[in-house]
N, C-alpha and C. Protein backbone atom coordinates (compact mmCIF):
# COMPACT_ATOMS: atom_id res chain seq x y z
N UNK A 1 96.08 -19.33 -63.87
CA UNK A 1 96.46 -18.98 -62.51
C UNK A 1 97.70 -18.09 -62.58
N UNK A 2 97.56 -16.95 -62.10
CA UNK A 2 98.69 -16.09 -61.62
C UNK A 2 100.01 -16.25 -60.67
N UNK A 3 101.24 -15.97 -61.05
CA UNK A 3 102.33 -16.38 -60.08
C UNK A 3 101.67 -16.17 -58.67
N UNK A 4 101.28 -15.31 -59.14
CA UNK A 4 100.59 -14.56 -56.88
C UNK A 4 99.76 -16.01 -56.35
N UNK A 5 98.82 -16.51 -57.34
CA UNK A 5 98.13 -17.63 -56.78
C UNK A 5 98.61 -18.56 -56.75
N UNK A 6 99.78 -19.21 -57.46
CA UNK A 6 100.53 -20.42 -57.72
C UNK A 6 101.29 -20.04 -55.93
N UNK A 7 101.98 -19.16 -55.34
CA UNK A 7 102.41 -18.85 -54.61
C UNK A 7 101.54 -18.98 -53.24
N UNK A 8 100.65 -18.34 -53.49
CA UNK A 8 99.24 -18.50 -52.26
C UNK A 8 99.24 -19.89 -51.93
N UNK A 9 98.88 -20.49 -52.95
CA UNK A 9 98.24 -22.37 -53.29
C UNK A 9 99.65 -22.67 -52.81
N UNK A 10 100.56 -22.85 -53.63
CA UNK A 10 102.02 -23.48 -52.82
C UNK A 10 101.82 -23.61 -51.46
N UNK A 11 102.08 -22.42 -51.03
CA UNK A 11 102.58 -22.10 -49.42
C UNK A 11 101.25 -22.67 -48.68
N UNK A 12 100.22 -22.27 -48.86
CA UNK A 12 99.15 -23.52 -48.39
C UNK A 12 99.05 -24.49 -48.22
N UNK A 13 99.49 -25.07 -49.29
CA UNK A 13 99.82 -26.71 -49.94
C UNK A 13 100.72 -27.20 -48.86
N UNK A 14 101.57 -26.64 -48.63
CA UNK A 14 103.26 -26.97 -48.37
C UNK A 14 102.70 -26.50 -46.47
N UNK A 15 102.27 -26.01 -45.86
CA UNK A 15 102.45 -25.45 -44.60
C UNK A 15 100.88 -26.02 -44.16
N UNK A 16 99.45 -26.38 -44.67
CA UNK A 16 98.35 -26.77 -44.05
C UNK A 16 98.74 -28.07 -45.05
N UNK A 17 98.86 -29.47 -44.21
CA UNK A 17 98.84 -30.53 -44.55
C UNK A 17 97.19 -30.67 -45.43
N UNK A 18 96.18 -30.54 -44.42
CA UNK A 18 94.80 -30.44 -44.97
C UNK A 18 94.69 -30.27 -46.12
N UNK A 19 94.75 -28.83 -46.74
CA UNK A 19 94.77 -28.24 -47.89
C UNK A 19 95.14 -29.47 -49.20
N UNK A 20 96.56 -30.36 -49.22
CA UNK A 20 96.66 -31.43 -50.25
C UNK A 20 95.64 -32.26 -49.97
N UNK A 21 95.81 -33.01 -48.55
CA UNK A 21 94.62 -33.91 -48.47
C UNK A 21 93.44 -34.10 -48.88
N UNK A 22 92.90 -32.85 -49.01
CA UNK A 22 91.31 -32.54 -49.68
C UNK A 22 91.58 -32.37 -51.18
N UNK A 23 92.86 -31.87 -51.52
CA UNK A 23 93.28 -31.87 -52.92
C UNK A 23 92.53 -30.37 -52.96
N UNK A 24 92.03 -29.50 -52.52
CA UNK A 24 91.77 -28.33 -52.98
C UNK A 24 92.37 -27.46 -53.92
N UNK A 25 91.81 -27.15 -55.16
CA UNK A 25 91.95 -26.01 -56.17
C UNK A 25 91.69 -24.90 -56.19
N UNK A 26 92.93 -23.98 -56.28
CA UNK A 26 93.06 -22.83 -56.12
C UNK A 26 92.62 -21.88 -57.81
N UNK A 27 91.37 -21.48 -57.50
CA UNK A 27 90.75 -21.07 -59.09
C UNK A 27 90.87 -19.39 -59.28
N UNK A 28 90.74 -18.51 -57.98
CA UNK A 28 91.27 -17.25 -58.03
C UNK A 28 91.14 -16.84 -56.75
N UNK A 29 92.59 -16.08 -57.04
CA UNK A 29 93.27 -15.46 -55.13
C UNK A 29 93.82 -13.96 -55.89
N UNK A 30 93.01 -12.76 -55.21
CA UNK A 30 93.23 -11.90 -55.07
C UNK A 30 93.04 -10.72 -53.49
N UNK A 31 93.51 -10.02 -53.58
CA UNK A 31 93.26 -9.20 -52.03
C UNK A 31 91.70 -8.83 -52.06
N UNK A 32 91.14 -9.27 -53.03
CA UNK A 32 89.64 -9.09 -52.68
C UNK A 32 89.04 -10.07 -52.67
N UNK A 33 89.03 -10.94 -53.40
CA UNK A 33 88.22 -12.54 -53.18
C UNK A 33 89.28 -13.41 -54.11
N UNK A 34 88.74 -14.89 -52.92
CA UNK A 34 89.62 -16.12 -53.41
C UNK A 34 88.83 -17.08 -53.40
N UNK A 35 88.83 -17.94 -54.10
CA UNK A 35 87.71 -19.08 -55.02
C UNK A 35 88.51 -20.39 -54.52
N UNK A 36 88.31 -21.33 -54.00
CA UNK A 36 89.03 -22.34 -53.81
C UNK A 36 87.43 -23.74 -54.21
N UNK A 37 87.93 -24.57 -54.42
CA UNK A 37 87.22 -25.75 -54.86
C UNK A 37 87.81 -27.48 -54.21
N UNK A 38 86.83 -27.73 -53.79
CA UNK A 38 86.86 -29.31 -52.94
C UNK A 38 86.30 -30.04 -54.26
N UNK A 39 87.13 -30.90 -54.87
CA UNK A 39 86.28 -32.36 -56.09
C UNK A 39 85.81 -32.77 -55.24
N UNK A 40 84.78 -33.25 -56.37
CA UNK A 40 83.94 -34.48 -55.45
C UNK A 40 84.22 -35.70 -55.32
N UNK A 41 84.78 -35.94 -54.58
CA UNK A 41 85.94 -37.35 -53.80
C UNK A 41 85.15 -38.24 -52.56
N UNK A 42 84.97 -39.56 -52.92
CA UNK A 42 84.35 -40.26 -52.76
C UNK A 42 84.78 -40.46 -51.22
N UNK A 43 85.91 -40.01 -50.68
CA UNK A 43 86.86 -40.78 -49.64
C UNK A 43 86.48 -39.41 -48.32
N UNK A 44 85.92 -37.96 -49.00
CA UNK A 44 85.50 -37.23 -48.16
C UNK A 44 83.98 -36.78 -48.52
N UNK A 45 83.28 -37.92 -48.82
CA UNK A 45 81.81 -37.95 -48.55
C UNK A 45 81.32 -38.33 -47.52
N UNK A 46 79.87 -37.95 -47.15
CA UNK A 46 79.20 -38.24 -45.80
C UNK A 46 78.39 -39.47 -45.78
N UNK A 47 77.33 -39.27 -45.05
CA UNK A 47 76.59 -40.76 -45.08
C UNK A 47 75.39 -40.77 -46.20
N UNK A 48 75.22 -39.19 -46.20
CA UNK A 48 74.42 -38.98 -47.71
C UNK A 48 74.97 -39.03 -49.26
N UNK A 49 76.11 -38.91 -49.29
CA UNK A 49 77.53 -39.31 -50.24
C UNK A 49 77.29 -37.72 -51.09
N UNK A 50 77.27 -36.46 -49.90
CA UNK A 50 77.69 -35.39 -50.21
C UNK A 50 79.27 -35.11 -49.74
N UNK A 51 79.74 -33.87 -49.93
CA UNK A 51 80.64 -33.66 -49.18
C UNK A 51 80.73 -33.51 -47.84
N UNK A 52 81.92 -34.02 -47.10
CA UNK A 52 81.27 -34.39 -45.34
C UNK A 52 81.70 -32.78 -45.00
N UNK A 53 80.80 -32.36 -43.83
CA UNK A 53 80.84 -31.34 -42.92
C UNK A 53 82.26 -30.66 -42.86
N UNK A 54 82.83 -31.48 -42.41
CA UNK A 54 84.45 -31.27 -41.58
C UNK A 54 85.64 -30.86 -43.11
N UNK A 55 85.06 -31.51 -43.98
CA UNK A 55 85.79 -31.25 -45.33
C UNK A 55 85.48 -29.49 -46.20
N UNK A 56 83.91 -29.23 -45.87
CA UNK A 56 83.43 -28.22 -46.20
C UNK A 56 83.98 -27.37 -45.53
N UNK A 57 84.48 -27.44 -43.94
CA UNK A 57 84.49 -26.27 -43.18
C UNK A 57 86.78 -26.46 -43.61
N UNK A 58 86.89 -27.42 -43.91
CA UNK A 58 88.44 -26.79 -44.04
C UNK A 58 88.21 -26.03 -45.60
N UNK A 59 87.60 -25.96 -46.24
CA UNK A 59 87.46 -25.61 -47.89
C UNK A 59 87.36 -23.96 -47.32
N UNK A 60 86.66 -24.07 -46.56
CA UNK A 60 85.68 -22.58 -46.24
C UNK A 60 87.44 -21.60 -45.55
N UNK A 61 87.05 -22.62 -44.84
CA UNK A 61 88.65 -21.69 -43.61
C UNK A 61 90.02 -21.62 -44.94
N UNK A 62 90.36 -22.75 -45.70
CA UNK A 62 91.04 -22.63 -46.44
C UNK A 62 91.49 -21.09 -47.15
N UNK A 63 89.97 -21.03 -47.82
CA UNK A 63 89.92 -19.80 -49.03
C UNK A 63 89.70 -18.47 -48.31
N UNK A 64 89.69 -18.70 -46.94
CA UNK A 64 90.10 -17.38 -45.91
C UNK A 64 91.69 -17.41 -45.66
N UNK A 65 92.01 -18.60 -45.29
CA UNK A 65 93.70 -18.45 -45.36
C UNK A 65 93.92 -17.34 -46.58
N UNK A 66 93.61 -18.13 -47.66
CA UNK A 66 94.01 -17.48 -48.84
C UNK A 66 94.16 -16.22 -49.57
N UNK A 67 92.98 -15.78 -48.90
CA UNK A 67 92.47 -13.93 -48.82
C UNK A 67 93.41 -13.62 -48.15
N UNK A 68 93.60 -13.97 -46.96
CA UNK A 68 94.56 -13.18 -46.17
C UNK A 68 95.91 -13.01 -46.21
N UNK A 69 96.38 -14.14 -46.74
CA UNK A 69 97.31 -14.00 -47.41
C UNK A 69 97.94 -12.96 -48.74
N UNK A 70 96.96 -13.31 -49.44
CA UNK A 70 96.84 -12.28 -50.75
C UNK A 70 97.01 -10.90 -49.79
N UNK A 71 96.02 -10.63 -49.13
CA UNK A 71 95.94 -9.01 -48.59
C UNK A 71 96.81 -8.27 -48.05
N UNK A 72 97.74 -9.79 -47.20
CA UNK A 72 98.50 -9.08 -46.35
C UNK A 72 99.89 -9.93 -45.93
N UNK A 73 99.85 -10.54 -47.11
CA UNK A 73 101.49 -11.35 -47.83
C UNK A 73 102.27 -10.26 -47.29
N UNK A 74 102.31 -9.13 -47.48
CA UNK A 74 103.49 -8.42 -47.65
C UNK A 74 103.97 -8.03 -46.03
N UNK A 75 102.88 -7.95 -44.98
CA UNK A 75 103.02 -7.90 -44.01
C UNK A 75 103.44 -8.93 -42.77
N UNK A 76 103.66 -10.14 -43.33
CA UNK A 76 104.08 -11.36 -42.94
C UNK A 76 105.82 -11.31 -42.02
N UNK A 77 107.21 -10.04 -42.16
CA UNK A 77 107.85 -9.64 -41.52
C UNK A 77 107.88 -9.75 -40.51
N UNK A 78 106.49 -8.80 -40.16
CA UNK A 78 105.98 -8.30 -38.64
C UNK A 78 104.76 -8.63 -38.22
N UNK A 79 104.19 -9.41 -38.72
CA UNK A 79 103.06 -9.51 -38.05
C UNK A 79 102.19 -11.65 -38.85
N UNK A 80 101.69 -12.26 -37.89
CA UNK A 80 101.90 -13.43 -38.40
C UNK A 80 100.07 -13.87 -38.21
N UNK A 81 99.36 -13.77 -39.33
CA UNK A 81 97.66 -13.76 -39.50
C UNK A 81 97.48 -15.57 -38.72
N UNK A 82 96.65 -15.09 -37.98
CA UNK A 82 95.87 -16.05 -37.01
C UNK A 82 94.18 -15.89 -37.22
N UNK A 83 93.81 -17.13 -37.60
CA UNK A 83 92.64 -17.25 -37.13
C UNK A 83 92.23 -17.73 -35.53
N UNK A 84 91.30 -16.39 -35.24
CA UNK A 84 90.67 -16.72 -34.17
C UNK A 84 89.46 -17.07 -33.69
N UNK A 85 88.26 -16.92 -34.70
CA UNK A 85 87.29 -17.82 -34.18
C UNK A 85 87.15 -18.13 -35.67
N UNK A 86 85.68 -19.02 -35.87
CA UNK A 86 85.19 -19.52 -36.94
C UNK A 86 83.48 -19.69 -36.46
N UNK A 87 82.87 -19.36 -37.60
CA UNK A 87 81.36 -19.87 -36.85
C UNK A 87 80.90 -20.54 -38.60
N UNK A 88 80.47 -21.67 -38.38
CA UNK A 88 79.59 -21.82 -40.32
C UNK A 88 78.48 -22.22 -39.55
N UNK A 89 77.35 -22.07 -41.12
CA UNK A 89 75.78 -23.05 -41.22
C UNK A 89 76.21 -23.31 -41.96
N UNK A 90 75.28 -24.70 -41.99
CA UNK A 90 74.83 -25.11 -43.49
C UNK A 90 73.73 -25.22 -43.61
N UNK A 91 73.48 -24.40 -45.29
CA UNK A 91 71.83 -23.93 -45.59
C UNK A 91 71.39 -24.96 -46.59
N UNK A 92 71.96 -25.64 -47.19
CA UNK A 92 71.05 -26.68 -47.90
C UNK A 92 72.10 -27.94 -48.33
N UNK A 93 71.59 -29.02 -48.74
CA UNK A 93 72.74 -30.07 -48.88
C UNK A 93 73.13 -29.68 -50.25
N UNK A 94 74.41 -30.15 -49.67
CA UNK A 94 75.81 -29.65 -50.69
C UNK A 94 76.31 -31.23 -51.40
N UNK A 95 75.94 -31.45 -52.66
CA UNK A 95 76.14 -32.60 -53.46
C UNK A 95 77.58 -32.54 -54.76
N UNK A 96 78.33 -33.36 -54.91
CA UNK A 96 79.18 -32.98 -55.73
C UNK A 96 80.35 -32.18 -55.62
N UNK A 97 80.76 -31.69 -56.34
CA UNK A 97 81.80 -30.37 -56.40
C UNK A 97 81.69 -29.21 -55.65
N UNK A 98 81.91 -28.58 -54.74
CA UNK A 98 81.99 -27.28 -53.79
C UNK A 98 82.35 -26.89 -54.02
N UNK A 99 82.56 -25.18 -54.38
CA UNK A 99 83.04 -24.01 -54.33
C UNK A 99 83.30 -23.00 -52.95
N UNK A 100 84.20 -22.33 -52.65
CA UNK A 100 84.53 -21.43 -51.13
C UNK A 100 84.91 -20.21 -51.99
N UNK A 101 84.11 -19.69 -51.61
CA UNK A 101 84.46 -17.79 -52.42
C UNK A 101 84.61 -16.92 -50.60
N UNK A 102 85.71 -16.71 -50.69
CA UNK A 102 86.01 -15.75 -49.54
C UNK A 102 86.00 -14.80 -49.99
N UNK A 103 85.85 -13.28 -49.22
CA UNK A 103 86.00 -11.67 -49.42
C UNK A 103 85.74 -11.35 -48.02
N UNK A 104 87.15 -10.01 -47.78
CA UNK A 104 87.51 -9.26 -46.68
C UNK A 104 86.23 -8.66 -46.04
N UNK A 105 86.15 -8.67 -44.76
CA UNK A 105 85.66 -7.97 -44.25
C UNK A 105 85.11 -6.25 -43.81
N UNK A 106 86.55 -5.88 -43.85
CA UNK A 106 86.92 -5.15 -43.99
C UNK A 106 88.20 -4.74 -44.74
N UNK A 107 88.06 -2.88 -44.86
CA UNK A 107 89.28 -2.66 -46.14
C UNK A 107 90.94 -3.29 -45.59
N UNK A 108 91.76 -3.37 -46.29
CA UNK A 108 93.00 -4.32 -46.30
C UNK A 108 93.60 -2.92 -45.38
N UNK A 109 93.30 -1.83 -46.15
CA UNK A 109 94.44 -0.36 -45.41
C UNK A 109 93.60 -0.63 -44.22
N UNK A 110 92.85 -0.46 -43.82
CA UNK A 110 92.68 0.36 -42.52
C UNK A 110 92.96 -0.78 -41.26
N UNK A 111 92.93 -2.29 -42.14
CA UNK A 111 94.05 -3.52 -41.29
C UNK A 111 95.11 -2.99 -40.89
N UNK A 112 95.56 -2.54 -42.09
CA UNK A 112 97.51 -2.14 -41.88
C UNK A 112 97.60 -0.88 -41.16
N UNK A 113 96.70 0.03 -41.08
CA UNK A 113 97.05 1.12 -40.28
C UNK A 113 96.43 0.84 -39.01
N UNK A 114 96.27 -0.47 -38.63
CA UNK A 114 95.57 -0.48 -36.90
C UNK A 114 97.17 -1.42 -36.50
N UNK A 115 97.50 -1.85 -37.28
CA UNK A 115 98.47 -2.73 -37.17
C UNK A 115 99.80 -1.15 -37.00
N UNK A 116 99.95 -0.48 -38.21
CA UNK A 116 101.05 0.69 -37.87
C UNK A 116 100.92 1.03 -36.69
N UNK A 117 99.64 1.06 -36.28
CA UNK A 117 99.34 2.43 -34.94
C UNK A 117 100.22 1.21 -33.51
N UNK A 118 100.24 0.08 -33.93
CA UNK A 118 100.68 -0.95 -32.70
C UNK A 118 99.59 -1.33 -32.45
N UNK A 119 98.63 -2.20 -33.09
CA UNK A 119 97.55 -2.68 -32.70
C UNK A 119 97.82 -4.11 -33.07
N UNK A 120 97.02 -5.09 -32.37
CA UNK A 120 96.89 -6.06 -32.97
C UNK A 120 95.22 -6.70 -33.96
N UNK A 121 95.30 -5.84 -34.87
CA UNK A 121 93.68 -6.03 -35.22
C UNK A 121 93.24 -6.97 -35.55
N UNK A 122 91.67 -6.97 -35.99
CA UNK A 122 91.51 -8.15 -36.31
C UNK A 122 90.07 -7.98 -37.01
N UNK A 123 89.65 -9.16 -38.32
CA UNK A 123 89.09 -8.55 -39.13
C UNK A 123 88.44 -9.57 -39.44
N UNK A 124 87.14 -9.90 -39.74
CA UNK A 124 86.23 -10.50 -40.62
C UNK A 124 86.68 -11.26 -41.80
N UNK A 125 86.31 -12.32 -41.98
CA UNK A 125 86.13 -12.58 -43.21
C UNK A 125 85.13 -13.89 -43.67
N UNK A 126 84.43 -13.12 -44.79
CA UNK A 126 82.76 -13.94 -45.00
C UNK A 126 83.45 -14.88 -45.87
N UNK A 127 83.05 -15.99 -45.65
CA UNK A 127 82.46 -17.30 -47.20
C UNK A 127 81.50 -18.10 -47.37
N UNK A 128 81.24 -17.53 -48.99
CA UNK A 128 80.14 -18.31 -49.08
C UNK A 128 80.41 -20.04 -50.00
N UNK A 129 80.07 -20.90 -49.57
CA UNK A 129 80.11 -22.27 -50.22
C UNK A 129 78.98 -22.56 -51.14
N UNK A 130 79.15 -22.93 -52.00
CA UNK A 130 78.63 -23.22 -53.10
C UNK A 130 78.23 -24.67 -53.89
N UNK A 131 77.28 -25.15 -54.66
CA UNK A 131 76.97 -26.06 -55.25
C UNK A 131 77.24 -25.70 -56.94
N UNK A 132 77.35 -26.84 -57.89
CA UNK A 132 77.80 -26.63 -59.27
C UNK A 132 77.12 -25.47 -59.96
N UNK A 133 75.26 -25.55 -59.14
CA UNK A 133 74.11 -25.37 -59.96
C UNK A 133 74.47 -23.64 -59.34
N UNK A 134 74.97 -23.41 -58.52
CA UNK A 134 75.34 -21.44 -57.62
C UNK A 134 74.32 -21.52 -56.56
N UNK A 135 73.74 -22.66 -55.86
CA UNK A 135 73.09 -22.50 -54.73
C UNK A 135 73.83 -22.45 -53.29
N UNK A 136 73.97 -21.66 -52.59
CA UNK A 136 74.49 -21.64 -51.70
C UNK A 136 74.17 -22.37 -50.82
N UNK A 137 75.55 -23.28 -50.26
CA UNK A 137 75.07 -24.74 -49.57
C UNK A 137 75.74 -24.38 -47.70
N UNK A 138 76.44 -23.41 -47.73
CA UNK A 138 76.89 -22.90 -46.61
C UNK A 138 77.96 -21.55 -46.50
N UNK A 139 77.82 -21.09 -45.54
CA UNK A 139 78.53 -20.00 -45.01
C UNK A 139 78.94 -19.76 -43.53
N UNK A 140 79.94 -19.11 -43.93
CA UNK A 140 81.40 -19.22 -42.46
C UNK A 140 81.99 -17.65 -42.70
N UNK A 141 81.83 -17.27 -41.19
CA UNK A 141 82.57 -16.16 -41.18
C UNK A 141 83.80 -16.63 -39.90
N UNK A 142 85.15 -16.40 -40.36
CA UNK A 142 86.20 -16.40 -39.62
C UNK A 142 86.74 -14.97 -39.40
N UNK A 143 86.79 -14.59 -38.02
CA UNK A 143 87.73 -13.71 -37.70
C UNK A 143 89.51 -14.26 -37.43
N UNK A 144 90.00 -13.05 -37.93
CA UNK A 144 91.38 -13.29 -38.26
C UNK A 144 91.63 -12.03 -37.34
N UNK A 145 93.58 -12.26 -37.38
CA UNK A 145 93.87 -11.29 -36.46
C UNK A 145 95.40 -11.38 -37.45
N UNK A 146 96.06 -10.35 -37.48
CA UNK A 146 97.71 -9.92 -37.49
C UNK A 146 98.42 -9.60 -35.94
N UNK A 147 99.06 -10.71 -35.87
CA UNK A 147 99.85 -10.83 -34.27
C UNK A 147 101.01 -10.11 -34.57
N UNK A 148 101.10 -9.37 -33.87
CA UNK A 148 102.86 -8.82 -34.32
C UNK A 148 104.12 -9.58 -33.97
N UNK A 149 104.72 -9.82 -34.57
CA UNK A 149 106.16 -10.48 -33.88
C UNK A 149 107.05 -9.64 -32.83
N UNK A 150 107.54 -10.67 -32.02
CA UNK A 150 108.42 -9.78 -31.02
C UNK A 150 109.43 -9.07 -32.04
N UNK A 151 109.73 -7.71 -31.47
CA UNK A 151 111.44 -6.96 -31.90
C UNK A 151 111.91 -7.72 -32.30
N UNK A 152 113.00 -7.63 -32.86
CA UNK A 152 114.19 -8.48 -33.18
C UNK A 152 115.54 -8.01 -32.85
């Protein structure tokens, strides 16, 4: 793990209570995709003794925090990333260990230049959830936004 991801995972850790609770592992965070992982923990299984729903969808939203962060860490000054909606399925039962692979929606510049122009934009971002075996057990797209901060 890279200082950048030890940093991502920290500030996650430390600011979404959730994030420890599930114990999520931070496996790779870059401005293009971030890998986060839910163990398979007996205490957030369902009635099928998969991983429960509500645990999958913070894994999912998680490793979007995480992207966005990575992308647009540096823009955090002036402008403060909000998620604003979330939509998931789930496409097949998800047993064991989960994987959340997030990637941008769109490019990171043309975020920051809707944001230069005085915009408040706002941008996509896909994940796909995963099983040990690489079957995809669900997917969530969250739109995000960069709010600008008042003047100072």
């Amino acid at each position: 793990m890279s200082a950048d991801q030890m940093n991502v995972g920290e500030l996650l850790a430390a600011t979404v209570p959730m994030v420890k609770t599930l114990n999520l592992a931070f496996d790779e965070i870059t401005a293009e995709r971030a890998v986060l992982r839910l163990p398979d923990q007996a205490d957030f299984h369902n009635h099928i003794q998969g991983p429960h729903a509500g645990a999958m969808f913070t894994l999912a939203e998680s490793a979007s925090g995480a992207i966005v962060l990575a992308a647009f860490g540096d823009q955090l000054s002036r402008a403060v990333p909000l998620a604003v909606k979330a939509e998931i399925g789930y496409k097949k039962v998800a047993m064991g260990e989960v994987t959340a692979t997030a990637t941008l929606g769109r490019p990171a510049a043309e975020v920051v230049a809707e944001l230069d122009a005085g915009g408040r934009p706002e941008f996509p971002v896909h994940v796909a959830i995963q099983r040990a075996d690489e079957a995809v057990t669900g997917e969530m797209e969250i739109t995000w936004t960069l709010k600008p901060l008042p003047a100072a």
